[in-house]
C-alpha atoms as a PDB file:
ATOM      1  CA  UNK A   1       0.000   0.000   0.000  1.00  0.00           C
ATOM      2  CA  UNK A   2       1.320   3.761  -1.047  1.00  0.00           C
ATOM      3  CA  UNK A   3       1.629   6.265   2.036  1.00  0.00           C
ATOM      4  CA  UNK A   4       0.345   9.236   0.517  1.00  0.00           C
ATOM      5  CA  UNK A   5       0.639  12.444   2.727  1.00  0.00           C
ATOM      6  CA  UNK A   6      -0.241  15.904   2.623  1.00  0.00           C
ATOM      7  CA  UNK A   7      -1.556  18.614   5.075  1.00  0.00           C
ATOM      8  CA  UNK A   8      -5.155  16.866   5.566  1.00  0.00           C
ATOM      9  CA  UNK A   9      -3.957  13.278   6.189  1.00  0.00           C
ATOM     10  CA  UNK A  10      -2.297  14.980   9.388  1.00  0.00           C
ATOM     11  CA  UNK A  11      -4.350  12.578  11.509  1.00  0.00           C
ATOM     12  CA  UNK A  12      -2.463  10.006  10.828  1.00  0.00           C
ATOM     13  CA  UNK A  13       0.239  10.628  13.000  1.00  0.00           C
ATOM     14  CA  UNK A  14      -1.437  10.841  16.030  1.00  0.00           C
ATOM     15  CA  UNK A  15      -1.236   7.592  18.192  1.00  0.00           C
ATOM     16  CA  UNK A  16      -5.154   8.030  19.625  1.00  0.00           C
ATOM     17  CA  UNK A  17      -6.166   7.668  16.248  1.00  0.00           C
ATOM     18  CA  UNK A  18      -3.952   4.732  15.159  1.00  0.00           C
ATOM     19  CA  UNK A  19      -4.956   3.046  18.500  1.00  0.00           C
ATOM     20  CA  UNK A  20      -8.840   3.759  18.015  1.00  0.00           C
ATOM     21  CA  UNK A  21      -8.477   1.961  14.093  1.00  0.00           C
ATOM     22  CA  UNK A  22      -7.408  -0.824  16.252  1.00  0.00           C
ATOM     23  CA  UNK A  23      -9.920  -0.601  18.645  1.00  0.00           C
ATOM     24  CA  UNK A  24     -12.294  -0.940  16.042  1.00  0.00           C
ATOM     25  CA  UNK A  25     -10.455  -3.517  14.770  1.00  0.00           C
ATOM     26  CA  UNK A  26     -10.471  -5.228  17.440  1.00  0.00           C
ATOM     27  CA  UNK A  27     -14.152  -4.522  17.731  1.00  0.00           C
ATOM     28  CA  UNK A  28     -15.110  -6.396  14.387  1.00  0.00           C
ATOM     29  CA  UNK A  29     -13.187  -9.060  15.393  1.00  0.00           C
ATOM     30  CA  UNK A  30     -15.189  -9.657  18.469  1.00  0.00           C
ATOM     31  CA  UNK A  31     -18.274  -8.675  17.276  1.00  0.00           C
ATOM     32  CA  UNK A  32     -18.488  -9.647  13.413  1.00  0.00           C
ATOM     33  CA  UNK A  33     -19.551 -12.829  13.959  1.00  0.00           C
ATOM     34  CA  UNK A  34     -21.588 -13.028  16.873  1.00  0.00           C
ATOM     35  CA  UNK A  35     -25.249 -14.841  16.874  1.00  0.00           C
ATOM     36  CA  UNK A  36     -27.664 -12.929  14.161  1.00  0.00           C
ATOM     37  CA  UNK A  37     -30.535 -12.929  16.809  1.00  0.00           C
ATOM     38  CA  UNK A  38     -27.806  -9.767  18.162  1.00  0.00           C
ATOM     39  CA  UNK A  39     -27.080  -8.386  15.081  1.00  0.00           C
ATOM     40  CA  UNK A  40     -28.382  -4.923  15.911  1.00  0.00           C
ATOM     41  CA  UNK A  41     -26.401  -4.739  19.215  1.00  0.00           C
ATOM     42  CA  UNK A  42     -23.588  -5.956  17.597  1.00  0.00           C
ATOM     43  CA  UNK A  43     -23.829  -3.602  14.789  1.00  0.00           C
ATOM     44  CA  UNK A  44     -24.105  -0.562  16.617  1.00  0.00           C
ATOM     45  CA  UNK A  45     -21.391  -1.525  19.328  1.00  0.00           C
ATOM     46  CA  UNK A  46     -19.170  -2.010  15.709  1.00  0.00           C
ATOM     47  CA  UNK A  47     -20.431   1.374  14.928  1.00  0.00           C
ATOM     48  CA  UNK A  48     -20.120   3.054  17.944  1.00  0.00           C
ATOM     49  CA  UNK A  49     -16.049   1.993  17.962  1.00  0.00           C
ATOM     50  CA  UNK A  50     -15.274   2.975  14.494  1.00  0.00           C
ATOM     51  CA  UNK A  51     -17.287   6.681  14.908  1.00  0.00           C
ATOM     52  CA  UNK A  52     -14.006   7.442  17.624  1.00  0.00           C
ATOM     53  CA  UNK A  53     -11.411   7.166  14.427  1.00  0.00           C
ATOM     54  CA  UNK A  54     -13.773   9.100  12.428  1.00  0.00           C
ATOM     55  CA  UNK A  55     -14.493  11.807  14.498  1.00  0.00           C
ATOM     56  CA  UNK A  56     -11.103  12.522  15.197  1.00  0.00           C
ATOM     57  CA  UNK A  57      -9.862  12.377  11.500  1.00  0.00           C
ATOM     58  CA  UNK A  58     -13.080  14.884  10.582  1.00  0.00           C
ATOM     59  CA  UNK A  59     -11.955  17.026  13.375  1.00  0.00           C
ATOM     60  CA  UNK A  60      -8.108  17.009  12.417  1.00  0.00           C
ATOM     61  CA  UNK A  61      -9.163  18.165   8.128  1.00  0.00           C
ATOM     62  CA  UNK A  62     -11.179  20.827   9.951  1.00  0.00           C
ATOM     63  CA  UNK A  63      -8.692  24.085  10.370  1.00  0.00           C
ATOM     64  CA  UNK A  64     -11.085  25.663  12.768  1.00  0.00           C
ATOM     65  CA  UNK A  65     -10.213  24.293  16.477  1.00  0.00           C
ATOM     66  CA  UNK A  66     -13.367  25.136  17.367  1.00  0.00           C
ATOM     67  CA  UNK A  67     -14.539  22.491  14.950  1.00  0.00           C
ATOM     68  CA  UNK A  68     -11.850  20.070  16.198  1.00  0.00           C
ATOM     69  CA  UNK A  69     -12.633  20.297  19.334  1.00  0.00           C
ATOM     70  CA  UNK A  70     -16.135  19.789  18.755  1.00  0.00           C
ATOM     71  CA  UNK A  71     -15.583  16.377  16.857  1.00  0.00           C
ATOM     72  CA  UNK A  72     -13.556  15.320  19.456  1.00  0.00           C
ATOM     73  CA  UNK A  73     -15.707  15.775  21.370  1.00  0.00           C
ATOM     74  CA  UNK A  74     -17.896  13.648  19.804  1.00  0.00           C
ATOM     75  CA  UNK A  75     -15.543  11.195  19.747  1.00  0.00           C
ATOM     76  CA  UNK A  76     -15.467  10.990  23.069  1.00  0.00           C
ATOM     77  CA  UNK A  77     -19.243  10.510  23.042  1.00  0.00           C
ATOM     78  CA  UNK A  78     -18.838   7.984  20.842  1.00  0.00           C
ATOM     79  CA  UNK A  79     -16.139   6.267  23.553  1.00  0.00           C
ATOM     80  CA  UNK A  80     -18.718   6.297  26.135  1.00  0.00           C
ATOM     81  CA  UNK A  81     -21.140   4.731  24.086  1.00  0.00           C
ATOM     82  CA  UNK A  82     -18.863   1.923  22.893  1.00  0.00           C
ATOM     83  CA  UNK A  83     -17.814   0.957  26.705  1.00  0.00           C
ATOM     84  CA  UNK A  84     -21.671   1.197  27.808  1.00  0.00           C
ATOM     85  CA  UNK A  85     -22.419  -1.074  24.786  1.00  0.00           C
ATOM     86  CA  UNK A  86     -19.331  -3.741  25.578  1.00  0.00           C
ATOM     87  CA  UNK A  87     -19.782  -3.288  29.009  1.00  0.00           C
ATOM     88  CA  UNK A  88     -23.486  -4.594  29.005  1.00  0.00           C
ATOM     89  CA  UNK A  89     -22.365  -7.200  26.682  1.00  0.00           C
ATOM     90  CA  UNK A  90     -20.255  -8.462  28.814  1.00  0.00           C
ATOM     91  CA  UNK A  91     -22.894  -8.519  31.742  1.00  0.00           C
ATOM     92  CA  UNK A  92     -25.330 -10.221  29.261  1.00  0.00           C
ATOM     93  CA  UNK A  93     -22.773 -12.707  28.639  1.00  0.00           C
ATOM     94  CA  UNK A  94     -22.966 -12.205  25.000  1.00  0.00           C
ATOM     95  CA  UNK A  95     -19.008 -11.926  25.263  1.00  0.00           C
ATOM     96  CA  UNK A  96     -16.147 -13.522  27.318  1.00  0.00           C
ATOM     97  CA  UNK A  97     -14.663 -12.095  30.012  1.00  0.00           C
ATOM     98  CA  UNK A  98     -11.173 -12.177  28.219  1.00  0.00           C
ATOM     99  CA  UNK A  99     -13.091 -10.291  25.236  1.00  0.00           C
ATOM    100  CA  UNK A 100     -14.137  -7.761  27.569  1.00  0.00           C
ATOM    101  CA  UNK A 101     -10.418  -7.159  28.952  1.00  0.00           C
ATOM    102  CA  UNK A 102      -9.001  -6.764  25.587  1.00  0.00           C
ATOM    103  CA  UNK A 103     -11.752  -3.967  24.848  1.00  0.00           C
ATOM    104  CA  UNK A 104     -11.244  -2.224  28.448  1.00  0.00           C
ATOM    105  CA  UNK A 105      -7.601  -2.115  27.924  1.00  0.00           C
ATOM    106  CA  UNK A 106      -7.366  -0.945  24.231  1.00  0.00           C
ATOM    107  CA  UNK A 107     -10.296   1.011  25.267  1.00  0.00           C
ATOM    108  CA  UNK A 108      -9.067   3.193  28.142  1.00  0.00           C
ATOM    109  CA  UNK A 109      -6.100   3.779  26.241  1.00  0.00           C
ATOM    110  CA  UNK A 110      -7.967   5.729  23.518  1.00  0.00           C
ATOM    111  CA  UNK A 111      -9.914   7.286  26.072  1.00  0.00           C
ATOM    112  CA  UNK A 112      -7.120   8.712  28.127  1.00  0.00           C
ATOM    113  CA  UNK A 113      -4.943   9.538  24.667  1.00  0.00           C
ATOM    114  CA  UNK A 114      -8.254  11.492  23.859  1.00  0.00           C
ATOM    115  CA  UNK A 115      -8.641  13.417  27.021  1.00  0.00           C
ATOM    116  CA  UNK A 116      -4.601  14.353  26.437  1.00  0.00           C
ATOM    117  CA  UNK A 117      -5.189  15.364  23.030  1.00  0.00           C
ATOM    118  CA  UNK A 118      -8.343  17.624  23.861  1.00  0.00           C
ATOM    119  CA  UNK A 119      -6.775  19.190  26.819  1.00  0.00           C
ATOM    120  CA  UNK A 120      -3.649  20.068  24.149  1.00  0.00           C
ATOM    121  CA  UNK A 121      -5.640  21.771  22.571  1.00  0.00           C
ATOM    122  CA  UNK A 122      -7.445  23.717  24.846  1.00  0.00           C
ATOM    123  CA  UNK A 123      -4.357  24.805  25.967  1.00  0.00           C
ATOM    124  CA  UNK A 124      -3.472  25.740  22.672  1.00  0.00           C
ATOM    125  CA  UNK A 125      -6.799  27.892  21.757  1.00  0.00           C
ATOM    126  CA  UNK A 126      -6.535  30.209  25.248  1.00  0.00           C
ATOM    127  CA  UNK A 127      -2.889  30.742  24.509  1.00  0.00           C
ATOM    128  CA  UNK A 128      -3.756  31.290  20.631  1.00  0.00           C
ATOM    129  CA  UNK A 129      -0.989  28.869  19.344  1.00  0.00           C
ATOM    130  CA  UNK A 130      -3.365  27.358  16.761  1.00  0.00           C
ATOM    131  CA  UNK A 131      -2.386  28.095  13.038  1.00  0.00           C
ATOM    132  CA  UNK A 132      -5.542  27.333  11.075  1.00  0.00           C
ATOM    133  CA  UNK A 133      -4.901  28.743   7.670  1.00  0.00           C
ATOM    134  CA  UNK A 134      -2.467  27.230   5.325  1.00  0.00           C
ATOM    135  CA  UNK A 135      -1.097  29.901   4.054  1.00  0.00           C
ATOM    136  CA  UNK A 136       2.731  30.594   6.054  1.00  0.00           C
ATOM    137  CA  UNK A 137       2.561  34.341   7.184  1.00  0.00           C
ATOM    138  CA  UNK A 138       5.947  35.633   7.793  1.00  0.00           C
ATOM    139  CA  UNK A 139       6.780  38.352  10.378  1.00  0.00           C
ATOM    140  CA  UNK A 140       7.690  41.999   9.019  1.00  0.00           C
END
């Protein structure tokens, strides 16, 4: 596969979003082929993982931090509702106890990594060090 890179693929880098593609990986895995009497459930947990790596990515091509920090915070919405969805699995027995570990731990690793990422850029708004135009302005 070609890496292709420019200024909107910036996302990328960041290791919350890398690590919430695997948490959704990791999701479909688990999930994929569970019992069709679930399927809903199971589709919407599925969901419910995968919106984290979207949100952020939507958030990242967005120049306005505002905006970003808006879809991330969706995306940590969407982290809630993926651990109240696995969670209740779990208590439903509708997945094994080691299933649930390997979601908690991938899980509050995004979470956290979010939290980090949103408070870096809060930081970052107050003290206006966010650059959201393309163009490079040069001092007189």
């Amino acid at each position: 596969m070609t890496e292709r890179k420019n200024i909107n693929r910036g996302y990328k880098k960041l290791r919350v979003w890398q690590d919430a593609v695997e948490l959704y990986v990791l999701a479909c895995e688990i999930f994929a082929g569970m019992s069709k009497s679930h399927i809903r459930i199971y589709s919407n947990t599925i969901d419910a993982a995968h919106s984290i790596s979207r949100n952020i990515a939507e958030g990242n091509c967005r120049r306005s931090i505002n905006e970003y920090l808006n879809s991330l915070n969706y995306s940590l919405g969407s982290c809630g509702e993926f651990h109240s969805s696995y969670f209740a699995c779990f208590k439903a027995k509708q997945i094994t106890e080691n299933d649930y570990e390997r979601l908690d731990v991938l899980h509050f690793k995004v979470e956290n990594e979010l939290l980090k990422l949103i408070e870096s850029l809060q930081k970052k708004k107050y003290t206006n060090e966010w650059q959201d135009s393309f163009a490079k302005i040069e001092s007189v």
